[in-house]
C-alpha atoms as a PDB file:
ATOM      1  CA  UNK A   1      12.604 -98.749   0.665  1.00  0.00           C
ATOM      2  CA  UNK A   2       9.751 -96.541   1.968  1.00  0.00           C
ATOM      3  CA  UNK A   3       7.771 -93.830   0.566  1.00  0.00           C
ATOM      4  CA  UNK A   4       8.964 -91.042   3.247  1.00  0.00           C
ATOM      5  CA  UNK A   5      12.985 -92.099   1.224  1.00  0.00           C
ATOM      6  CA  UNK A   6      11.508 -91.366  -2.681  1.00  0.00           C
ATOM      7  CA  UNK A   7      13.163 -87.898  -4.062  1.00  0.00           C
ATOM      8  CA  UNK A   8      12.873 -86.548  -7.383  1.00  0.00           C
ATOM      9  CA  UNK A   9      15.990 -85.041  -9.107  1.00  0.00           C
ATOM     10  CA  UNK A  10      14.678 -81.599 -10.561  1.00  0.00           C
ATOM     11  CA  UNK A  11      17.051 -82.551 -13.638  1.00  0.00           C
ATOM     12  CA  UNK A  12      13.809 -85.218 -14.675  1.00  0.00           C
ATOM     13  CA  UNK A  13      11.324 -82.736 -15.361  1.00  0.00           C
ATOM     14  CA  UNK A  14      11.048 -79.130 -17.279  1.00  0.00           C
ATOM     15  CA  UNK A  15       9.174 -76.150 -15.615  1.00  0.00           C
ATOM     16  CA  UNK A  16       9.499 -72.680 -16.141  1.00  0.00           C
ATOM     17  CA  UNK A  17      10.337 -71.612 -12.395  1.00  0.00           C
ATOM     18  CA  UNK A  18      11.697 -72.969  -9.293  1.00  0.00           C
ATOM     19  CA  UNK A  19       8.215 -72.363  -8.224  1.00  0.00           C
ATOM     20  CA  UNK A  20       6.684 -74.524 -10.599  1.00  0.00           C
ATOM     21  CA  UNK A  21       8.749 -77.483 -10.132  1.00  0.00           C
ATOM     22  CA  UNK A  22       8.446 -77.831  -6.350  1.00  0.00           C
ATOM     23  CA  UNK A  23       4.469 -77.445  -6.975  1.00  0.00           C
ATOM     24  CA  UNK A  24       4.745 -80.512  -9.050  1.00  0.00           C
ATOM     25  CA  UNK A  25       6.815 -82.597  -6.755  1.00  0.00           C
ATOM     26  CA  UNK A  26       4.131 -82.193  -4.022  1.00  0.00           C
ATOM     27  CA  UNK A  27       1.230 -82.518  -5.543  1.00  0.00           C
ATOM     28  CA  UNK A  28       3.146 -85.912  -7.285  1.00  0.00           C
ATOM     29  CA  UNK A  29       3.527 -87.466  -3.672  1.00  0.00           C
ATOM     30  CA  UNK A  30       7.179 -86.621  -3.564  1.00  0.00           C
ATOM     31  CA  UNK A  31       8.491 -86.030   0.152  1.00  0.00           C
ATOM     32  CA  UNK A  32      12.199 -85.015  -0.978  1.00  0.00           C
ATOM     33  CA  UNK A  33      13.648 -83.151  -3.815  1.00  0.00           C
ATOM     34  CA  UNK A  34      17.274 -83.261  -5.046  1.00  0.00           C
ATOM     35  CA  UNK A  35      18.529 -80.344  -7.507  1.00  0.00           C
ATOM     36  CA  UNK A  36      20.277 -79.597 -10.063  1.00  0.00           C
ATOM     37  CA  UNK A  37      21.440 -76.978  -8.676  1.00  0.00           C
ATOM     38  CA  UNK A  38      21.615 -74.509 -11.286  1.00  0.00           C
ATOM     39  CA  UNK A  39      17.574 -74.478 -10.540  1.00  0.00           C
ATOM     40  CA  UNK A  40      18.251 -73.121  -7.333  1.00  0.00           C
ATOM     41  CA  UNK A  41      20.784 -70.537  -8.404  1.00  0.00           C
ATOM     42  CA  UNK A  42      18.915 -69.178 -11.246  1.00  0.00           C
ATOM     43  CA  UNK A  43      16.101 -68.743  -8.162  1.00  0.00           C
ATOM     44  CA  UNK A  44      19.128 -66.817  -6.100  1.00  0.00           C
ATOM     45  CA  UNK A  45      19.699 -65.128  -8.798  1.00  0.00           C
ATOM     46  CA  UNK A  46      16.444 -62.719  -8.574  1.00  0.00           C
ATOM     47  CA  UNK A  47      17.351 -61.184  -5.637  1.00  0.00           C
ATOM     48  CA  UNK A  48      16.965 -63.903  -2.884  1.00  0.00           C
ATOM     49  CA  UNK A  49      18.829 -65.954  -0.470  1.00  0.00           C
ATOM     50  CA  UNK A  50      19.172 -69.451   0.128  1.00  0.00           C
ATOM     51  CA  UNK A  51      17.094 -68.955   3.281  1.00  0.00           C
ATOM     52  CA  UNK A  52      13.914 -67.546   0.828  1.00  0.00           C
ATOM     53  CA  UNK A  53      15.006 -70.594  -1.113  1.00  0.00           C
ATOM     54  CA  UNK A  54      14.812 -72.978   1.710  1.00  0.00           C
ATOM     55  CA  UNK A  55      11.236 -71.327   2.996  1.00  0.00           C
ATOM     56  CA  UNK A  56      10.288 -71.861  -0.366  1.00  0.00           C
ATOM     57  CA  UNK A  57      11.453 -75.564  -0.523  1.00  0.00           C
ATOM     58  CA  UNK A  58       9.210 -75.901   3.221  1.00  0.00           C
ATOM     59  CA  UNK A  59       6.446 -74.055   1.919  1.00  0.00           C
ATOM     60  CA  UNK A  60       5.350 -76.762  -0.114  1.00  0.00           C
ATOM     61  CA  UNK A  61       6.158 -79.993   2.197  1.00  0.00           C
ATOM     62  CA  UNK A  62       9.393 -80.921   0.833  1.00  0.00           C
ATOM     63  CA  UNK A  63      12.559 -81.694   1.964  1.00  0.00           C
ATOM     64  CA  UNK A  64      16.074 -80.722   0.368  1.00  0.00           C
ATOM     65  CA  UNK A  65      18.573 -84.023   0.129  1.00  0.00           C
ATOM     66  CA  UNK A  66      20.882 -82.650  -1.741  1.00  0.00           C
ATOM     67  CA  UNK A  67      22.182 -81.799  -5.374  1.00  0.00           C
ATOM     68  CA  UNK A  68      25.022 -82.029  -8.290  1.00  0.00           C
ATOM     69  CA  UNK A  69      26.192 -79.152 -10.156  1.00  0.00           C
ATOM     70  CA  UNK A  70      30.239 -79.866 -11.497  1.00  0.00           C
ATOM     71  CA  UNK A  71      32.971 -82.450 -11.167  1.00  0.00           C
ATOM     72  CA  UNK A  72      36.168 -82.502  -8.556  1.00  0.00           C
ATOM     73  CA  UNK A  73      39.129 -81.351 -10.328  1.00  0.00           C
ATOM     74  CA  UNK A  74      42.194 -82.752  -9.444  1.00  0.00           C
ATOM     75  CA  UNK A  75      44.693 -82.871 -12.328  1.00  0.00           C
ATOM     76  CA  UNK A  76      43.843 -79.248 -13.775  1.00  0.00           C
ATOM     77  CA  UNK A  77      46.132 -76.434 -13.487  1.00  0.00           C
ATOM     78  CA  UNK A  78      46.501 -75.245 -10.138  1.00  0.00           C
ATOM     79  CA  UNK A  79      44.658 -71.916 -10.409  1.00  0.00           C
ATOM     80  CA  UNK A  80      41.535 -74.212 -12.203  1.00  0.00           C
ATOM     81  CA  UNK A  81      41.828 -76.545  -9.480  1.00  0.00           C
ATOM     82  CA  UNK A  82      41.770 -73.651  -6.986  1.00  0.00           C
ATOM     83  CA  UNK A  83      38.759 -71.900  -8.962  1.00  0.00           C
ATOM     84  CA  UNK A  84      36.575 -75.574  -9.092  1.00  0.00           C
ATOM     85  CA  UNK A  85      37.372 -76.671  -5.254  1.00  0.00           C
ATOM     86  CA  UNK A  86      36.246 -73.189  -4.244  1.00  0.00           C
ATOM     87  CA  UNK A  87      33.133 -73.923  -6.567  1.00  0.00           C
ATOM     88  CA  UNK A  88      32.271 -77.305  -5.066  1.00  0.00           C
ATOM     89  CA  UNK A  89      32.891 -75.817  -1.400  1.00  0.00           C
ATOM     90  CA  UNK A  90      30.188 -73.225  -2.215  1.00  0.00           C
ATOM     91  CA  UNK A  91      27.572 -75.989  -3.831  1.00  0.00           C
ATOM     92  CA  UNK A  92      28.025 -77.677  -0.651  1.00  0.00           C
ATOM     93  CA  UNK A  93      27.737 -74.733   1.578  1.00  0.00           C
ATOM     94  CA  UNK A  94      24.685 -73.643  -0.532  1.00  0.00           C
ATOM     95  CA  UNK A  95      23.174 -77.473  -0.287  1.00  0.00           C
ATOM     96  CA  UNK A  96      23.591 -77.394   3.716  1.00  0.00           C
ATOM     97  CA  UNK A  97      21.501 -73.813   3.294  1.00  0.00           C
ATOM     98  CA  UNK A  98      18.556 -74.940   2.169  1.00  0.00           C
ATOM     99  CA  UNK A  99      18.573 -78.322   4.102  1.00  0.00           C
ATOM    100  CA  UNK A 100      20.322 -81.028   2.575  1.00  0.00           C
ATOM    101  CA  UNK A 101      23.176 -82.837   3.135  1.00  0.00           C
ATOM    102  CA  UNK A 102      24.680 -84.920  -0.309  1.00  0.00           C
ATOM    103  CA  UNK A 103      26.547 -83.220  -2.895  1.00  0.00           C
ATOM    104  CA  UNK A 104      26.878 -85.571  -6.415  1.00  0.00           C
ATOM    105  CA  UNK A 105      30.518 -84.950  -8.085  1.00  0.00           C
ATOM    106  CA  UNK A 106      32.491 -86.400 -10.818  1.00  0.00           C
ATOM    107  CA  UNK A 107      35.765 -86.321 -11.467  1.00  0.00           C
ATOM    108  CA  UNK A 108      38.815 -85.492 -14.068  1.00  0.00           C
ATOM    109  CA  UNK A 109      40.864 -87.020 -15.288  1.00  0.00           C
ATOM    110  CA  UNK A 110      44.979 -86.922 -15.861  1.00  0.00           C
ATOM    111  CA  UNK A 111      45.909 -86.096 -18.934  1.00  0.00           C
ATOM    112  CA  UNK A 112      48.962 -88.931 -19.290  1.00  0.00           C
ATOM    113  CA  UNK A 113      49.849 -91.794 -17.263  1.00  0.00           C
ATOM    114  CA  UNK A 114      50.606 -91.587 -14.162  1.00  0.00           C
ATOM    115  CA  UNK A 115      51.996 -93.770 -11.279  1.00  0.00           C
ATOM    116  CA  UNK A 116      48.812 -93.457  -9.010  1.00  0.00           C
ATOM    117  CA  UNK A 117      45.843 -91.237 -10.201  1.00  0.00           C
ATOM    118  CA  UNK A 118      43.152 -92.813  -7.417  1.00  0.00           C
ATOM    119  CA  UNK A 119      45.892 -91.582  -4.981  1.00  0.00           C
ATOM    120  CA  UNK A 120      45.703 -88.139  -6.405  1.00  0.00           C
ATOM    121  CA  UNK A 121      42.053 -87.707  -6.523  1.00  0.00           C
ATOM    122  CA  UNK A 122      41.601 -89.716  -3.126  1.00  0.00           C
ATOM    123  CA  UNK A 123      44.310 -86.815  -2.147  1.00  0.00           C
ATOM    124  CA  UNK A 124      41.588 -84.144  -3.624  1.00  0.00           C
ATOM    125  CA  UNK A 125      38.747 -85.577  -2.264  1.00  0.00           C
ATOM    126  CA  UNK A 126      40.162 -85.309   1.327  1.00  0.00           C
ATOM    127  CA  UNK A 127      41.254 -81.883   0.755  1.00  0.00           C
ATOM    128  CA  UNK A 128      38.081 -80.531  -0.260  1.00  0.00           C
ATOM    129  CA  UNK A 129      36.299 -82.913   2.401  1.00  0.00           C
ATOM    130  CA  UNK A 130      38.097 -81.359   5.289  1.00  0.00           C
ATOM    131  CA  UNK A 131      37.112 -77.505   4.282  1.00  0.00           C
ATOM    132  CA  UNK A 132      33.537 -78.326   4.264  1.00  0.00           C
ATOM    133  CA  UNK A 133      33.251 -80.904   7.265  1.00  0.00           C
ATOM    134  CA  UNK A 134      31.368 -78.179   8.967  1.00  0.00           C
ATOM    135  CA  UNK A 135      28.607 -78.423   6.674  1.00  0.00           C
ATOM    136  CA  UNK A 136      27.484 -81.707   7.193  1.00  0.00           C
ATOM    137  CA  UNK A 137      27.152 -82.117   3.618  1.00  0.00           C
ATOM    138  CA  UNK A 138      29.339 -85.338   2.022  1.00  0.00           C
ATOM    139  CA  UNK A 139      30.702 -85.415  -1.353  1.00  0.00           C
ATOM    140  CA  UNK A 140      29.022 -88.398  -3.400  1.00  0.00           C
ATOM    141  CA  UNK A 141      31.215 -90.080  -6.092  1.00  0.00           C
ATOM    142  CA  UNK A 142      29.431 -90.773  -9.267  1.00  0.00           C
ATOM    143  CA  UNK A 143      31.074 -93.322 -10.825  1.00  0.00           C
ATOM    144  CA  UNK A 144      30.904 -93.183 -15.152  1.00  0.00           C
ATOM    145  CA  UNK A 145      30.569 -89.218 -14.683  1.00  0.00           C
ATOM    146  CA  UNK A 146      34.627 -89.346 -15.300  1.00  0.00           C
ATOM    147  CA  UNK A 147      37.450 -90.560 -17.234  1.00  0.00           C
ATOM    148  CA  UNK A 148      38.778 -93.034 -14.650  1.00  0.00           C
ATOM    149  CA  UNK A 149      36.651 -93.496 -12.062  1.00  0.00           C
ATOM    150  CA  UNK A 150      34.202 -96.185 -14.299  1.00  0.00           C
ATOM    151  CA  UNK A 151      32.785 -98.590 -11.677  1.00  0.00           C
ATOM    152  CA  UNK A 152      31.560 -99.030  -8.235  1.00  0.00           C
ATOM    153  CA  UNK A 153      34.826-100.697  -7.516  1.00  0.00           C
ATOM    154  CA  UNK A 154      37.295 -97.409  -8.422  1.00  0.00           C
ATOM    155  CA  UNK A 155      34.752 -95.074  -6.641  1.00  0.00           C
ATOM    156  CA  UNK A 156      34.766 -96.984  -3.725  1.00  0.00           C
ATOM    157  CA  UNK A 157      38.628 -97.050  -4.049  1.00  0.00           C
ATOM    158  CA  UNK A 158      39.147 -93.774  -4.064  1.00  0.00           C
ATOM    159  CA  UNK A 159      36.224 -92.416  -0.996  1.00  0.00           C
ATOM    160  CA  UNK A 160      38.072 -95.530   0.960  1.00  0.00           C
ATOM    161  CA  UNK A 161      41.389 -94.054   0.512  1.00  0.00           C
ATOM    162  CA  UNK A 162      40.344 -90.227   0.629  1.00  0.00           C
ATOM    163  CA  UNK A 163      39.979 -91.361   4.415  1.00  0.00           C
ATOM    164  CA  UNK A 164      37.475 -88.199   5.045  1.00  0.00           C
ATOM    165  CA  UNK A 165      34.291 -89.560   6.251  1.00  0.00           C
ATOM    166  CA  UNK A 166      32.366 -87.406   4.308  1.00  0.00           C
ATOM    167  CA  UNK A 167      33.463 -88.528   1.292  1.00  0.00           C
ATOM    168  CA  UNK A 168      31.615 -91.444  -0.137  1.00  0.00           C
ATOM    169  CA  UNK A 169      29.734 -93.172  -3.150  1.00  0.00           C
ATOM    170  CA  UNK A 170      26.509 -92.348  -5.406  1.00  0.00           C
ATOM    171  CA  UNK A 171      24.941 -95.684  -6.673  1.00  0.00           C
ATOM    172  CA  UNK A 172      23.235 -95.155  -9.875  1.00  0.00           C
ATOM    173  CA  UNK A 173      21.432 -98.563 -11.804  1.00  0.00           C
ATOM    174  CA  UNK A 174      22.434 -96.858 -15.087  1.00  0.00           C
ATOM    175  CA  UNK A 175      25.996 -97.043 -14.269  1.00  0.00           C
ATOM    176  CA  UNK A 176      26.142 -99.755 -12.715  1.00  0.00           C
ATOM    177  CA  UNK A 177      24.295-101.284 -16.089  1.00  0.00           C
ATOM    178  CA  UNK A 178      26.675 -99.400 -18.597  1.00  0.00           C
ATOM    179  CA  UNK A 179      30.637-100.532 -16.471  1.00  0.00           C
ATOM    180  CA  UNK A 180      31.881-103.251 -15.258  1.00  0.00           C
ATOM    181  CA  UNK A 181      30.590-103.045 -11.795  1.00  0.00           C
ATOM    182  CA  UNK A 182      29.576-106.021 -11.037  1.00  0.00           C
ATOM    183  CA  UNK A 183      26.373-107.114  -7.925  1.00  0.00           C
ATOM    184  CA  UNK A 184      29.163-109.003  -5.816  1.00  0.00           C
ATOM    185  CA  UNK A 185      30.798-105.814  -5.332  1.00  0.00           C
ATOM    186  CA  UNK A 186      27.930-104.659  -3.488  1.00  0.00           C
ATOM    187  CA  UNK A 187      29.786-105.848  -0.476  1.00  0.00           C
ATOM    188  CA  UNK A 188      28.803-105.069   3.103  1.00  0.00           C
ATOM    189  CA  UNK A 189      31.933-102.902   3.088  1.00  0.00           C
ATOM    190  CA  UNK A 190      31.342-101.034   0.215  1.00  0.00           C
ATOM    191  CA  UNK A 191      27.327-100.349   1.001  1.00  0.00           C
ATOM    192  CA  UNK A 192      29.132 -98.360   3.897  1.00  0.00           C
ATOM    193  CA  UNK A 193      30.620 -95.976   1.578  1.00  0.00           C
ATOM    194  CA  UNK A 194      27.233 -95.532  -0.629  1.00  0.00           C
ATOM    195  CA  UNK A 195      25.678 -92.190   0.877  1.00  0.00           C
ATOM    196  CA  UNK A 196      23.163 -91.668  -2.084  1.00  0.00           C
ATOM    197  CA  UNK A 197      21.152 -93.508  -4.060  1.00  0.00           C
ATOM    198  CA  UNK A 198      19.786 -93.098  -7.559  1.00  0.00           C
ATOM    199  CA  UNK A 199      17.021 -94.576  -8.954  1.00  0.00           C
ATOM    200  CA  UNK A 200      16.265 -95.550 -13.440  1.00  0.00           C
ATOM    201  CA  UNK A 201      15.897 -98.619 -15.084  1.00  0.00           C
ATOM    202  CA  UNK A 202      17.212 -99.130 -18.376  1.00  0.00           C
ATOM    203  CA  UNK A 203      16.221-100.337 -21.398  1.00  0.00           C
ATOM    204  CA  UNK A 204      17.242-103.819 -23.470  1.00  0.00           C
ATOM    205  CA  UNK A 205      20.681-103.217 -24.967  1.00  0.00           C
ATOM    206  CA  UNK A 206      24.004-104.388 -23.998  1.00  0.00           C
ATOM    207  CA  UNK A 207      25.713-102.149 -21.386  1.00  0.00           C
ATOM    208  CA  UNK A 208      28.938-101.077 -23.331  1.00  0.00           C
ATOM    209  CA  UNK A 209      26.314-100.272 -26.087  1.00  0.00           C
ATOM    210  CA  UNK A 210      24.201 -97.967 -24.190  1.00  0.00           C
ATOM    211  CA  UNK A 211      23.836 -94.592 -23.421  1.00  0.00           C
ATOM    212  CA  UNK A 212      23.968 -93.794 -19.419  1.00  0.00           C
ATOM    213  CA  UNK A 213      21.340 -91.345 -19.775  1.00  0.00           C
ATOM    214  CA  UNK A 214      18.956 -91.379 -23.066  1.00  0.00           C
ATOM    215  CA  UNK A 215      18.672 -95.288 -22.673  1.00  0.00           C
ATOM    216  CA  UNK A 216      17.076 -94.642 -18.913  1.00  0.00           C
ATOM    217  CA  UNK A 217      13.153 -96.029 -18.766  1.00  0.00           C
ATOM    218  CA  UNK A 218      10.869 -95.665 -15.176  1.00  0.00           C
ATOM    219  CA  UNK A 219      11.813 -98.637 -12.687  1.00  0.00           C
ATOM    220  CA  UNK A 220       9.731-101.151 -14.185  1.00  0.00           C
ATOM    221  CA  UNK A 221      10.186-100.364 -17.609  1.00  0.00           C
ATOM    222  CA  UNK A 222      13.137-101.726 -18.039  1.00  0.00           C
ATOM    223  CA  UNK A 223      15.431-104.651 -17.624  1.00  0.00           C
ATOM    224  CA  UNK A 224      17.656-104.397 -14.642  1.00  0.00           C
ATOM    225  CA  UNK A 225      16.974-106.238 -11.285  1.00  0.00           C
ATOM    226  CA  UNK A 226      16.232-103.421  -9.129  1.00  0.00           C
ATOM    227  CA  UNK A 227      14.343-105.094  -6.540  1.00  0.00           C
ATOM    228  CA  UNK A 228      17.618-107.513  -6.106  1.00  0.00           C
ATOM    229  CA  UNK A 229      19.989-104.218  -5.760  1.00  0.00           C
ATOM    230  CA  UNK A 230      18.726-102.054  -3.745  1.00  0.00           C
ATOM    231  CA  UNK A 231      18.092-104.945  -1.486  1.00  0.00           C
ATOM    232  CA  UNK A 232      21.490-105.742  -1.438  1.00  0.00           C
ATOM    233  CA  UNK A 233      22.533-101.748  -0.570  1.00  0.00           C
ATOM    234  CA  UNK A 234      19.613-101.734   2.036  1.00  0.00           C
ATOM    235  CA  UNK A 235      20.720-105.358   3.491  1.00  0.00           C
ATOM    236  CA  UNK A 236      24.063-103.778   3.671  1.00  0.00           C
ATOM    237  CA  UNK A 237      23.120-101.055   6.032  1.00  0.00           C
ATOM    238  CA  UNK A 238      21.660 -97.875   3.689  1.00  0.00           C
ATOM    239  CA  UNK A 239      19.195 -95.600   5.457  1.00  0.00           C
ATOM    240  CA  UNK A 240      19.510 -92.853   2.609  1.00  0.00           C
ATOM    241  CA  UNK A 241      17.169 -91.604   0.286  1.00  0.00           C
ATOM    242  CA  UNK A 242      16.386 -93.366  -3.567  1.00  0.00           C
ATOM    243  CA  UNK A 243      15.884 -90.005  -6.187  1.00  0.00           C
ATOM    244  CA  UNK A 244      14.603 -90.836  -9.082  1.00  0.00           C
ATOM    245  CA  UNK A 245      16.568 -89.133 -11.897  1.00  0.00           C
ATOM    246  CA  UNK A 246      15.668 -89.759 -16.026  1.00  0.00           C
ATOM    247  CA  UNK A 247      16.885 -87.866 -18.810  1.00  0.00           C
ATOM    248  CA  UNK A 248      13.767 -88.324 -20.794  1.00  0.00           C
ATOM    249  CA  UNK A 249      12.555 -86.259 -23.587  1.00  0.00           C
ATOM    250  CA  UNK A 250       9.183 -87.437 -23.498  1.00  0.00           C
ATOM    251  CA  UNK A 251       9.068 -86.973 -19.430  1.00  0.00           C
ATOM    252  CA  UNK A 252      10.813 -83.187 -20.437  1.00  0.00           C
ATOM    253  CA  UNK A 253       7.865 -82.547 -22.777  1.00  0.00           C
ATOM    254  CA  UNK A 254       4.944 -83.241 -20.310  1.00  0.00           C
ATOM    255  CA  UNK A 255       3.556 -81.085 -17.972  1.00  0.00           C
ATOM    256  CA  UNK A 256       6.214 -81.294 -14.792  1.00  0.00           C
ATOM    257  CA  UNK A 257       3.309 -82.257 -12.491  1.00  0.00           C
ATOM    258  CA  UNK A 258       2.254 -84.768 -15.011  1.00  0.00           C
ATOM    259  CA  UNK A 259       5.766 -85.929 -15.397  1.00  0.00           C
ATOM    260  CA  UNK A 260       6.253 -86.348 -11.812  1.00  0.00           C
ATOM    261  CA  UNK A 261       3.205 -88.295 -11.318  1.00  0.00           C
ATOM    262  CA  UNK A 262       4.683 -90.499 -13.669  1.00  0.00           C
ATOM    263  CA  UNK A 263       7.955 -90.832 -11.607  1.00  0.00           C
ATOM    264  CA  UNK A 264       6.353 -91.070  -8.472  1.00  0.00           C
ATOM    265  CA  UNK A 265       4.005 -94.085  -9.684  1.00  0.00           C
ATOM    266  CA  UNK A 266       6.899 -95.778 -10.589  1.00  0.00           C
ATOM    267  CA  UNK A 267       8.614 -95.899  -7.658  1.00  0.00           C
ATOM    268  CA  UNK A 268       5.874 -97.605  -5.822  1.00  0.00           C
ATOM    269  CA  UNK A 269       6.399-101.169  -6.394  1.00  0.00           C
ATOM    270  CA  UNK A 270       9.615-100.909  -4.929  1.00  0.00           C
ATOM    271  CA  UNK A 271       8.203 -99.046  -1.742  1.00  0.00           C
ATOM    272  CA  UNK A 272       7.039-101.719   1.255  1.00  0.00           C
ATOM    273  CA  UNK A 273       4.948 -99.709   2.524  1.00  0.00           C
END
């Protein structure tokens, strides 16, 4: 990877303000920022538009990729349903506002078995795909952030058979550490359908015995081959961006400049440039 692809998930750091937490990703080195996007709205919120919010985001030298706010519904009632695709239409929508093109989604789950429930989300996927194709904005499938969809193998399943070509996969170490995904699936033909990258490391513990998130440590830090991974997904064709994203307490309780420092030095081992 190079520097110009590093992005910071605004999830890994506190800060007071919108404000305050782009100011910290610059001066940290970051050129990219993905958000949690109730950041932004809380911004919106005050009176402004996603254009003030995309100045804003320019102002200080950064880039928006993208951002993650809810799951894809597709075995809720059919007024839920309705209410969460119109949601996830409008995150992507607001994402292609203020610059960025990747929207992270999980999904539900059916509540009994059922003949085919990849078919039914792959079904949901495409719907929801085709109302937003004129956003260039994709829908990124993060595997483990759902009942059913628990590897890279079932998440590549279901963007494969949504058949919408902006619908794809989110690659995340931590998941891939805590399922049973497994590096040979990190096929040539499944690297096609990764459109977003995460970057952790996590720390010495079996994966069925960890936590996805709390057990995340900086690349580096922690045990899992990164360098061998994300050479694979880059061998395999991916141009994207690598965000950074840790659910840290001690990284919430520093300063978010400090924090993202942190981050940012992290991240430059695995940078060959």
């Amino acid at each position: 990877m190079k520097r110009e692809q590093l992005a910071i998930n605004s999830v890994s750091t506190g800060g007071a303000s919108l404000e305050e937490r782009l100011a910290a990703y610059a001066a940290a080195g970051f050129p990219n920022v993905e958000f949690m996007l109730g950041h932004v709205k809380e911004w919106l919120a005050q009176g402004r538009s996603p254009a003030d919010a995309r100045r804003l985001i320019e102002s200080h030298g950064l880039r928006c990729i993208g951002g993650f706010e809810t799951g894809l519904e597709a075995f809720s009632p059919p007024e839920q349903r309705t209410r969460n695709h119109r949601q996830v239409q409008d995150n992507a929508r607001l994402i292609a506002e203020i610059g960025g093109n990747a929207l992270v989604v999980g999904t539900d789950g059916p509540s009994g078995p059922m003949d085919d429930p990849l078919g039914e989300l792959a079904q949901a996927f495409a719907d929801v795909a085709g109302q937003i194709a004129d956003t260039g904005v994709s829908l990124c499938i993060e595997f483990n952030w759902s009942p059913i969809v628990k590897s890279l193998r079932t998440a590549a399943e279901v963007a494969r058979r949504s058949g919408a070509a902006n619908v794809g996969v989110l690659f995340d170490p931590a998941h891939y550490h805590c399922t049973p995904s497994k590096m040979e699936q990190l096929t040539p033909e499944t690297v096609a359908l990764i459109k977003h990258v995460h970057v952790d490391d996590m720390r010495d513990k079996p994966g069925e015995l960890s936590n996805c998130n709390s057990d995340r440590e900086l690349p580096g830090d922690g045990v899992l081959p990164l360098r061998e991974l994300f050479g694979r997904i880059e061998a395999g064709g991916y141009r994207g961006f690598f965000s950074i994203e840790m659910f840290s307490d001690a990284l919430w309780a520093l300063p978010p400049e400090e924090a993202a420092r942190r981050m940012y030095r992290s991240l430059l081992p695995l940078c060959e440039d």
